[in-house]
C-alpha atoms as a PDB file:
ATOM      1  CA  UNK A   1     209.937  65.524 -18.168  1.00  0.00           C
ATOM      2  CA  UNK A   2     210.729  69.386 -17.746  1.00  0.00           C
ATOM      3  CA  UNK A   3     206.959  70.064 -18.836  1.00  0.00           C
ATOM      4  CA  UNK A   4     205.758  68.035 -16.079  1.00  0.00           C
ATOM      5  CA  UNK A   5     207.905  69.168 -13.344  1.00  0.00           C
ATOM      6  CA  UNK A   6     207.174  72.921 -14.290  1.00  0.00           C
ATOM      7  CA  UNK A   7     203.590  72.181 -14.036  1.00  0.00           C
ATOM      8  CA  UNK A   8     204.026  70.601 -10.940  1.00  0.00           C
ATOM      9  CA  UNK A   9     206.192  73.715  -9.703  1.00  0.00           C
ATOM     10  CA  UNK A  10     203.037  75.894 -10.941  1.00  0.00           C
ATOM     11  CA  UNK A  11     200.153  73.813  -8.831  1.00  0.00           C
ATOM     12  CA  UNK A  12     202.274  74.138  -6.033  1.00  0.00           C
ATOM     13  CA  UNK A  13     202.485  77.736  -6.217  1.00  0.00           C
ATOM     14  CA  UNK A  14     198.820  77.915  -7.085  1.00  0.00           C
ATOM     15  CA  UNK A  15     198.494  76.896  -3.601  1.00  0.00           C
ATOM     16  CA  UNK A  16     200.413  79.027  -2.208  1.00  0.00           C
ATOM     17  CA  UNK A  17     198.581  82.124  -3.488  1.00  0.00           C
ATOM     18  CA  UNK A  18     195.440  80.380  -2.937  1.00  0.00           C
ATOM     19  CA  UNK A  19     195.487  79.695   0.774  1.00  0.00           C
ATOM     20  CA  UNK A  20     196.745  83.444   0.895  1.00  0.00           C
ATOM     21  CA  UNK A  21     194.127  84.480  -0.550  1.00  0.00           C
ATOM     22  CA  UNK A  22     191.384  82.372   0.934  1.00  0.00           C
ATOM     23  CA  UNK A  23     192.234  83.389   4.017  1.00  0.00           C
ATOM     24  CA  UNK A  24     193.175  86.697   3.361  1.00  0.00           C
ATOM     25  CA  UNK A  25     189.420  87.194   2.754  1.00  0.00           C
ATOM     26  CA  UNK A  26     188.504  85.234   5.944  1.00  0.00           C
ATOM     27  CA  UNK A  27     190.636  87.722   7.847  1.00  0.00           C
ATOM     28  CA  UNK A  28     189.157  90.872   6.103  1.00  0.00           C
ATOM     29  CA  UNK A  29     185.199  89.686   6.303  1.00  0.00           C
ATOM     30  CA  UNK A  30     185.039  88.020   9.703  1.00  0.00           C
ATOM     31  CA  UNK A  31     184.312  90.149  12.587  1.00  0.00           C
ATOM     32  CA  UNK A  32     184.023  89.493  16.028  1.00  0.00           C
ATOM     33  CA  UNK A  33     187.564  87.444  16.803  1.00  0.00           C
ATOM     34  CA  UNK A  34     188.522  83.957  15.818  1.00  0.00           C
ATOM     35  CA  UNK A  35     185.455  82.135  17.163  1.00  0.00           C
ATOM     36  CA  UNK A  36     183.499  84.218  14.857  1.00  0.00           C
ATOM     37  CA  UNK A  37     185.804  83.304  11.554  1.00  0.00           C
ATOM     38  CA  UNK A  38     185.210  79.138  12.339  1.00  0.00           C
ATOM     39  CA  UNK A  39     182.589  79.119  10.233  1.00  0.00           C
ATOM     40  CA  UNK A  40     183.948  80.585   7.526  1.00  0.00           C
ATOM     41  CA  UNK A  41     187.060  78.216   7.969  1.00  0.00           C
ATOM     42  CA  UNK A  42     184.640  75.157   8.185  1.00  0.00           C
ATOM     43  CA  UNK A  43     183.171  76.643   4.616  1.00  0.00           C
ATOM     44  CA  UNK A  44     185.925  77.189   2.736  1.00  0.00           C
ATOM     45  CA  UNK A  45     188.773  75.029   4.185  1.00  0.00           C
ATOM     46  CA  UNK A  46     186.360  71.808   4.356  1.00  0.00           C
ATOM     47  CA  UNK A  47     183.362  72.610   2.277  1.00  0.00           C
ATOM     48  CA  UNK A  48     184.933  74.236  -0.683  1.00  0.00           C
ATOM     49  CA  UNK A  49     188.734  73.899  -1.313  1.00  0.00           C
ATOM     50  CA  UNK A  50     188.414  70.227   0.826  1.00  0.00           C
ATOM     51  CA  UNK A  51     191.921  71.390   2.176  1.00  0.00           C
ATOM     52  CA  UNK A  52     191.252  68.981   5.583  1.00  0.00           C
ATOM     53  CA  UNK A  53     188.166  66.827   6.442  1.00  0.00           C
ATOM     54  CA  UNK A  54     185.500  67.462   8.652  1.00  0.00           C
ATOM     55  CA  UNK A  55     186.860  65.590  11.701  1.00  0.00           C
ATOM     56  CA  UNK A  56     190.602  66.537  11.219  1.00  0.00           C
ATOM     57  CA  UNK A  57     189.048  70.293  11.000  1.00  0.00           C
ATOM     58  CA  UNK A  58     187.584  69.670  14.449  1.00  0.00           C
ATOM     59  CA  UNK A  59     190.591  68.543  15.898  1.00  0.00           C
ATOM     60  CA  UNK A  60     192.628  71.597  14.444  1.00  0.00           C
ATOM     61  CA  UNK A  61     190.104  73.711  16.089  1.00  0.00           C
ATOM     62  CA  UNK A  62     190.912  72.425  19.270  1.00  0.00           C
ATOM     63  CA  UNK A  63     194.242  72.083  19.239  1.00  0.00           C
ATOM     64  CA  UNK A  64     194.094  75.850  17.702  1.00  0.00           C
ATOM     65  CA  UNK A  65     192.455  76.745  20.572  1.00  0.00           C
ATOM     66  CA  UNK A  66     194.633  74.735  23.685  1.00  0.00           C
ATOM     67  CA  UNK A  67     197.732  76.456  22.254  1.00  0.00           C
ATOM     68  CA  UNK A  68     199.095  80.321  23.307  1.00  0.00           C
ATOM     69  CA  UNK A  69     198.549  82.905  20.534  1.00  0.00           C
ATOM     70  CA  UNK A  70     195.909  84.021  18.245  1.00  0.00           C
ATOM     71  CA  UNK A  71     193.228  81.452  17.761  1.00  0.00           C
ATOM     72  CA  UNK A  72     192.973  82.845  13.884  1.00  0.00           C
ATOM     73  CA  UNK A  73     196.056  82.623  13.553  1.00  0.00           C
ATOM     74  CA  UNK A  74     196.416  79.018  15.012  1.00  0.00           C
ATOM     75  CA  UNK A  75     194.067  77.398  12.973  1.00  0.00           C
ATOM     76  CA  UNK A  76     195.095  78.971   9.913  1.00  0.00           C
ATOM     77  CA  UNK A  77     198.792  77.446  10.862  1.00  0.00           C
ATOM     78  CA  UNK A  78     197.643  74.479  11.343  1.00  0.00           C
ATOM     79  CA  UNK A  79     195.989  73.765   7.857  1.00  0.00           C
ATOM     80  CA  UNK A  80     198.502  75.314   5.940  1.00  0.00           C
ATOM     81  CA  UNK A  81     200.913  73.609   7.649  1.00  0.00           C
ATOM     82  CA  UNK A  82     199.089  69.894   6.388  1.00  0.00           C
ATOM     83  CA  UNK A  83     198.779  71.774   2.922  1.00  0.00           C
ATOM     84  CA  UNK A  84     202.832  72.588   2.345  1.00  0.00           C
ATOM     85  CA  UNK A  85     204.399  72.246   5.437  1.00  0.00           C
ATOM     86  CA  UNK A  86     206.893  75.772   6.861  1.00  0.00           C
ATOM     87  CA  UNK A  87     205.728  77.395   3.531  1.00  0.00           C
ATOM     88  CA  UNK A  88     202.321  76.806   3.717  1.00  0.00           C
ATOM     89  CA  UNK A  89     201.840  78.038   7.663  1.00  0.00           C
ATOM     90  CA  UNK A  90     203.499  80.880   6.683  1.00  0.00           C
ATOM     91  CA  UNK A  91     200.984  81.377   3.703  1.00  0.00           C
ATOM     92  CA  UNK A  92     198.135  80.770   5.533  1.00  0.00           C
ATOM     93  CA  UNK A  93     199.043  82.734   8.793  1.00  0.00           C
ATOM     94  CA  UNK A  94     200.228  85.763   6.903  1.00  0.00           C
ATOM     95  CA  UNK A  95     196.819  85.679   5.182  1.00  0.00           C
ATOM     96  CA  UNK A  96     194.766  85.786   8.209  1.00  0.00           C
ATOM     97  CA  UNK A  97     197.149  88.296  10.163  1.00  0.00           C
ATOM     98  CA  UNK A  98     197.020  91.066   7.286  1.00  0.00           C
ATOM     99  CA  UNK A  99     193.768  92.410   7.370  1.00  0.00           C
ATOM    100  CA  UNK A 100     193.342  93.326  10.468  1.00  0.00           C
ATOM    101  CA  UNK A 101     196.892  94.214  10.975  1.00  0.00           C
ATOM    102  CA  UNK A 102     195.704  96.779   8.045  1.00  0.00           C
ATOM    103  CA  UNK A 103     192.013  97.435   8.898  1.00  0.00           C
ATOM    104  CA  UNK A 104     193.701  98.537  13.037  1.00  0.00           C
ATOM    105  CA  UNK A 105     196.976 100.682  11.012  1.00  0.00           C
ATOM    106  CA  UNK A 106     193.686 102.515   9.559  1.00  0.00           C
ATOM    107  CA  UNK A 107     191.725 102.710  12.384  1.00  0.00           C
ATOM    108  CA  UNK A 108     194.555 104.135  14.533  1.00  0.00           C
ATOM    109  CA  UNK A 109     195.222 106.579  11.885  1.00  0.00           C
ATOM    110  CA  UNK A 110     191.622 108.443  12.362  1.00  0.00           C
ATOM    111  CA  UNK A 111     190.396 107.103  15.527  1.00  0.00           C
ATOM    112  CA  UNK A 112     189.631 109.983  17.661  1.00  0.00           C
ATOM    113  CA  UNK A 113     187.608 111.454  14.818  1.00  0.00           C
ATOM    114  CA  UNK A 114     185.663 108.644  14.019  1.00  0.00           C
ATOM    115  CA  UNK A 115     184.543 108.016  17.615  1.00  0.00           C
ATOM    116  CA  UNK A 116     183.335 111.517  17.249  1.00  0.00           C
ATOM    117  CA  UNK A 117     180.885 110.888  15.053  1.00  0.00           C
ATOM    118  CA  UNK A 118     177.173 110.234  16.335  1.00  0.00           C
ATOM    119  CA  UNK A 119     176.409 107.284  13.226  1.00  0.00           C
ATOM    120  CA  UNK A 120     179.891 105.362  13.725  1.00  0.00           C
ATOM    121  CA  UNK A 121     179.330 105.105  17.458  1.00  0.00           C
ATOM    122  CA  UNK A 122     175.617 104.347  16.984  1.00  0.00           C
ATOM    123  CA  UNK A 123     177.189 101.357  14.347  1.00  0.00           C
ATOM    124  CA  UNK A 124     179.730  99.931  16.579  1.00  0.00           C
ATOM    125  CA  UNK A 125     177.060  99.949  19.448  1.00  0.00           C
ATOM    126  CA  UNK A 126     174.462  97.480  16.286  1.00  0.00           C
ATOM    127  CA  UNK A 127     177.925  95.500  16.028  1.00  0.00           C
ATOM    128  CA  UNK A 128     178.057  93.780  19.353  1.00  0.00           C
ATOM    129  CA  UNK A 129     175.334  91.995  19.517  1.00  0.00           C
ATOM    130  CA  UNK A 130     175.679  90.649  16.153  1.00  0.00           C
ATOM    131  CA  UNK A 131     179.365  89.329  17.021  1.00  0.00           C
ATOM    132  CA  UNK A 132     177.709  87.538  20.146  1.00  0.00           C
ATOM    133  CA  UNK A 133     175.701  85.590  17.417  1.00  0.00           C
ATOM    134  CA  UNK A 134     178.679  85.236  15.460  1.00  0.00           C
ATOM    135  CA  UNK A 135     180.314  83.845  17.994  1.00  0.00           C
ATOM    136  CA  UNK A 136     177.371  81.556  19.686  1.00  0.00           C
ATOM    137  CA  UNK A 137     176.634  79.945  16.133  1.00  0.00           C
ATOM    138  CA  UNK A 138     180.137  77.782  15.720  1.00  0.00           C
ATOM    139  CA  UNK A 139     179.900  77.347  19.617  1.00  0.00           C
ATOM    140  CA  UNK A 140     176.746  74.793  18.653  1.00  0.00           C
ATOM    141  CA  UNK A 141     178.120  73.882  15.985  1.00  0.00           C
ATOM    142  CA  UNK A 142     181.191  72.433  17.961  1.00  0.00           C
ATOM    143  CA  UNK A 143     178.735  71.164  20.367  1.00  0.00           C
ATOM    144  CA  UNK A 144     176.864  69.097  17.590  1.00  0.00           C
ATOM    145  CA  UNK A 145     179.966  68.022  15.543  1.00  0.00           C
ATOM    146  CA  UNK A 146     181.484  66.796  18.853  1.00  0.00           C
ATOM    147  CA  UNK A 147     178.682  64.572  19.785  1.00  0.00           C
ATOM    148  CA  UNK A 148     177.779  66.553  22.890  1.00  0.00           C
ATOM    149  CA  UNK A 149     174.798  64.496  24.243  1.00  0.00           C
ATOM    150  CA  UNK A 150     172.496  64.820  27.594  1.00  0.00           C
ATOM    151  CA  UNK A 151     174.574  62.691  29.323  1.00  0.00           C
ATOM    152  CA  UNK A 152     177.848  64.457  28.109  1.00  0.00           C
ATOM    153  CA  UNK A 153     176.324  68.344  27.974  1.00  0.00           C
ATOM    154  CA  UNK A 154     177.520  68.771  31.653  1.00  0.00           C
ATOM    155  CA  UNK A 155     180.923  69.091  30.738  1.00  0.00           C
ATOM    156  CA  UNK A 156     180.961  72.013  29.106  1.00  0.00           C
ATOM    157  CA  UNK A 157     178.387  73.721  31.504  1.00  0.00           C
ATOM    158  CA  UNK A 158     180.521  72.664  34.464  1.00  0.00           C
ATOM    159  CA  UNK A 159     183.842  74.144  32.191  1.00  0.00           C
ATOM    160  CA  UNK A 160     182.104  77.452  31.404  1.00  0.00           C
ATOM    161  CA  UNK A 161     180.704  78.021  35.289  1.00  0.00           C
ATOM    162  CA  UNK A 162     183.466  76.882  36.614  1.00  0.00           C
ATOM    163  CA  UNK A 163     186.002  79.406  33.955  1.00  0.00           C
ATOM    164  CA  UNK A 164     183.183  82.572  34.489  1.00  0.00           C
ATOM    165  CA  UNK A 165     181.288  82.269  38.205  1.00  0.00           C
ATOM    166  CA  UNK A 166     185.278  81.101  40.096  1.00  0.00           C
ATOM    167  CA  UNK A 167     187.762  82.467  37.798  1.00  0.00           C
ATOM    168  CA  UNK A 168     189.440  79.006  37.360  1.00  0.00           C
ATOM    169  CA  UNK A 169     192.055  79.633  35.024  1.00  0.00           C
ATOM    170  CA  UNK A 170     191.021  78.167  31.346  1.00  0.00           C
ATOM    171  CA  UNK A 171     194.404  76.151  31.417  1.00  0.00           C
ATOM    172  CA  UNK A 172     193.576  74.366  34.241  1.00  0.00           C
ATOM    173  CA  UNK A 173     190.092  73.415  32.920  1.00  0.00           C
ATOM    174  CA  UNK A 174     191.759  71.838  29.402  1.00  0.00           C
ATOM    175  CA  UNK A 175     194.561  69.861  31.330  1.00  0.00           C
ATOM    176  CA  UNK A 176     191.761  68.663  33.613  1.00  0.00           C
ATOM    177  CA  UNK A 177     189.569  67.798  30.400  1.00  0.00           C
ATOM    178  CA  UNK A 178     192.297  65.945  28.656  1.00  0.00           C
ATOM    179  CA  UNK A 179     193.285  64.159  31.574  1.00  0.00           C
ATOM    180  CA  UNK A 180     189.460  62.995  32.229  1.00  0.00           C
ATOM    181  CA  UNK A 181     189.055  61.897  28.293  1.00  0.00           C
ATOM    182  CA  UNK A 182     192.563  59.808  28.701  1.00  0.00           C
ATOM    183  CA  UNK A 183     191.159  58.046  31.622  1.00  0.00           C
ATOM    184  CA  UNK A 184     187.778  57.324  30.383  1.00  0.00           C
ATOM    185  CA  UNK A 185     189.523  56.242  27.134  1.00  0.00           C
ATOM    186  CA  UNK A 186     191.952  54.050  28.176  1.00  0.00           C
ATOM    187  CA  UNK A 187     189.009  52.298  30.749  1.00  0.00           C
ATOM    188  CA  UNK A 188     187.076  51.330  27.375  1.00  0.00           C
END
């Protein structure tokens, strides 16, 4: 009986350093903001460890993203949250936070002489457009895994128009969008 309950004891902590960990590294490899770490997520947190399923991931990512804070961070609350609860989040969210709160402490540190430097401007300059890819890849991804048709695509166009071209406040946009998919669900 003590054998099993120490074993026990040891998977659960086995999780613990294992969410750290995994996304520990999603925080240190994944440039470009939390849209650009959702595929990453998706592979590890679905694909790999099969930590939350495919649909439940979606749903995570969009409550993630409706709530204040770091999107990152959100997510990665969220599923380690469902894994072990307060302990888990705080796993999970530590994970992601770290490496960048390091990577910045370093770049603060030596800054003004880095930006000096013909090659590291030239580099940052190569990174941009690779983090608008980074970010545009789990955008149609979303699209696809949300079922965004022909007759549904103007949604989103209307959203992002509406959000860039007016300046309506992105707030206003999701309470509008959730109110429109209550109504049109409760009218099926």
């Amino acid at each position: 009986m003590n054998y099993r309950k120490k074993k026990v004891e040891k998977q659960m902590d086995n999780v613990y350093i294992d969410s750290f960990k995994t996304f520990f590294k999603i925080g240190l490899f994944t440039f470009g903001g939390g849209y650009a770490m959702i595929p990453m997520i998706e592979s590890e947190v679905v694909d790999k460890k099969k930590w939350v399923e495919k649909e439940e991931f979606l749903d995570m990512i969009a409550i993630a993203q409706s709530c204040p804070g770091v999107f990152a961070i959100n997510a990665s609350i969220f599923i380690g949250y469902k894994l072990r609860k307060t302990r888990g989040a705080i796993c999970t969210s530590l994970g992601t936070a770290l490496p960048s709160f390091l990577i910045i402490l370093l770049i603060a540190m030596f800054f003004h002489s880095f930006m000096d430097v013909p090659w590291v401007a030239a580099m940052f300059r190569g990174i941009r457009p690779a983090v608008v890819a980074l970010i545009a890849v789990p955008t149609f991804n979303l699209a696809k895994s949300a079922k965004i048709s022909l007759s549904n695509c103007w949604i989103p166009i209307v959203s992002a128009l509406l959000i860039w071209g007016i300046g309506v406040n992105p707030i206003y946009i999701i309470i509008a969008a959730g109110i429109g998919g209550y109504l049109y669900g409760i009218s099926k």
